[in-house]
Protein backbone atom coordinates (compact mmCIF):
# COMPACT_ATOMS: atom_id res chain seq x y z
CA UNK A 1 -20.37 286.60 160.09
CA UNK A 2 -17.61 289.23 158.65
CA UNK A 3 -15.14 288.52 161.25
CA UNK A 4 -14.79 293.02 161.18
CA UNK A 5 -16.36 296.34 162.21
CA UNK A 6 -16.08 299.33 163.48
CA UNK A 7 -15.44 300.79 167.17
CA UNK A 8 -16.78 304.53 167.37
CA UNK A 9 -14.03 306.44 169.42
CA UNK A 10 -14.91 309.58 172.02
CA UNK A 11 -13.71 311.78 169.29
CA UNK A 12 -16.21 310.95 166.75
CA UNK A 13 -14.33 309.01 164.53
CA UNK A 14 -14.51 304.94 163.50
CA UNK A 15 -11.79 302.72 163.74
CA UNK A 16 -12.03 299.62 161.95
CA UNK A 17 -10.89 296.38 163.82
CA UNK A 18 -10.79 292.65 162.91
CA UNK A 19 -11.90 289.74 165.21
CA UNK A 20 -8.30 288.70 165.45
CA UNK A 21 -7.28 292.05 167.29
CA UNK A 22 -10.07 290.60 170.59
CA UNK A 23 -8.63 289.99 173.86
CA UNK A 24 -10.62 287.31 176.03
CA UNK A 25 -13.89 288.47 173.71
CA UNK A 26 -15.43 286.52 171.17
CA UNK A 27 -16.45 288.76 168.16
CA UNK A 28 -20.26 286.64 168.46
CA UNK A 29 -20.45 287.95 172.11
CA UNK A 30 -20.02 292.02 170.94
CA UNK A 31 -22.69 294.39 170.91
CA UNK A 32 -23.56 297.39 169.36
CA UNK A 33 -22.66 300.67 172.22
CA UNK A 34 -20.24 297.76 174.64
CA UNK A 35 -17.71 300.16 176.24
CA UNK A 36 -14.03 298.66 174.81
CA UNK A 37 -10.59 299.69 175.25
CA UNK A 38 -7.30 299.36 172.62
CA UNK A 39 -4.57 300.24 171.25
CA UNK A 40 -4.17 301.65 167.62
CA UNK A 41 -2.01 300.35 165.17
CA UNK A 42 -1.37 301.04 161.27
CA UNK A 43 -2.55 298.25 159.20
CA UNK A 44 -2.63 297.75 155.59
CA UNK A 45 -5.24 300.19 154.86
CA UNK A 46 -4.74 303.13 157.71
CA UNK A 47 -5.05 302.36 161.51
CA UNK A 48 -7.03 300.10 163.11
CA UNK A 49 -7.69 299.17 166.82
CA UNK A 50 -5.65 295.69 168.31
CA UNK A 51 -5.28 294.36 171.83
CA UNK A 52 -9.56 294.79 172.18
CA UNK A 53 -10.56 294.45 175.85
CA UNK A 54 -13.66 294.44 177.82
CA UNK A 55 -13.95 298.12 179.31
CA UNK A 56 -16.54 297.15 181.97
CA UNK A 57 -16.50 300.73 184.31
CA UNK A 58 -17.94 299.95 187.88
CA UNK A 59 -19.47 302.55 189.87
CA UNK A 60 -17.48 304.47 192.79
């Protein structure tokens, strides 16, 4: 496995993240459309997303 990829954002826009930014989330466990929230930070090459969480929304 890379270890990387990409989050798409509500904006449009990819944000690339590493599997040492996951919180409590193994980067094998992931899939493709899994609702996330983080935080963005600047990294070597431009931003990228840190502090990855589970974003599991539960129904009202």
């Amino acid at each position: 496995d890379r270890g990387y990829g990409f989050i798409a954002t509500e904006d449009g826009k990819d944000v690339f993240f590493h599997q040492t930014g996951l919180q409590g989330l193994s980067f094998d466990s992931l899939k493709e459309g899994q609702p996330v929230e983080f935080e963005t930070e600047e990294g070597p090459k431009g931003p990228r997303a840190a502090n990855i969480r589970s974003s599991e929304k539960t129904a009202d």
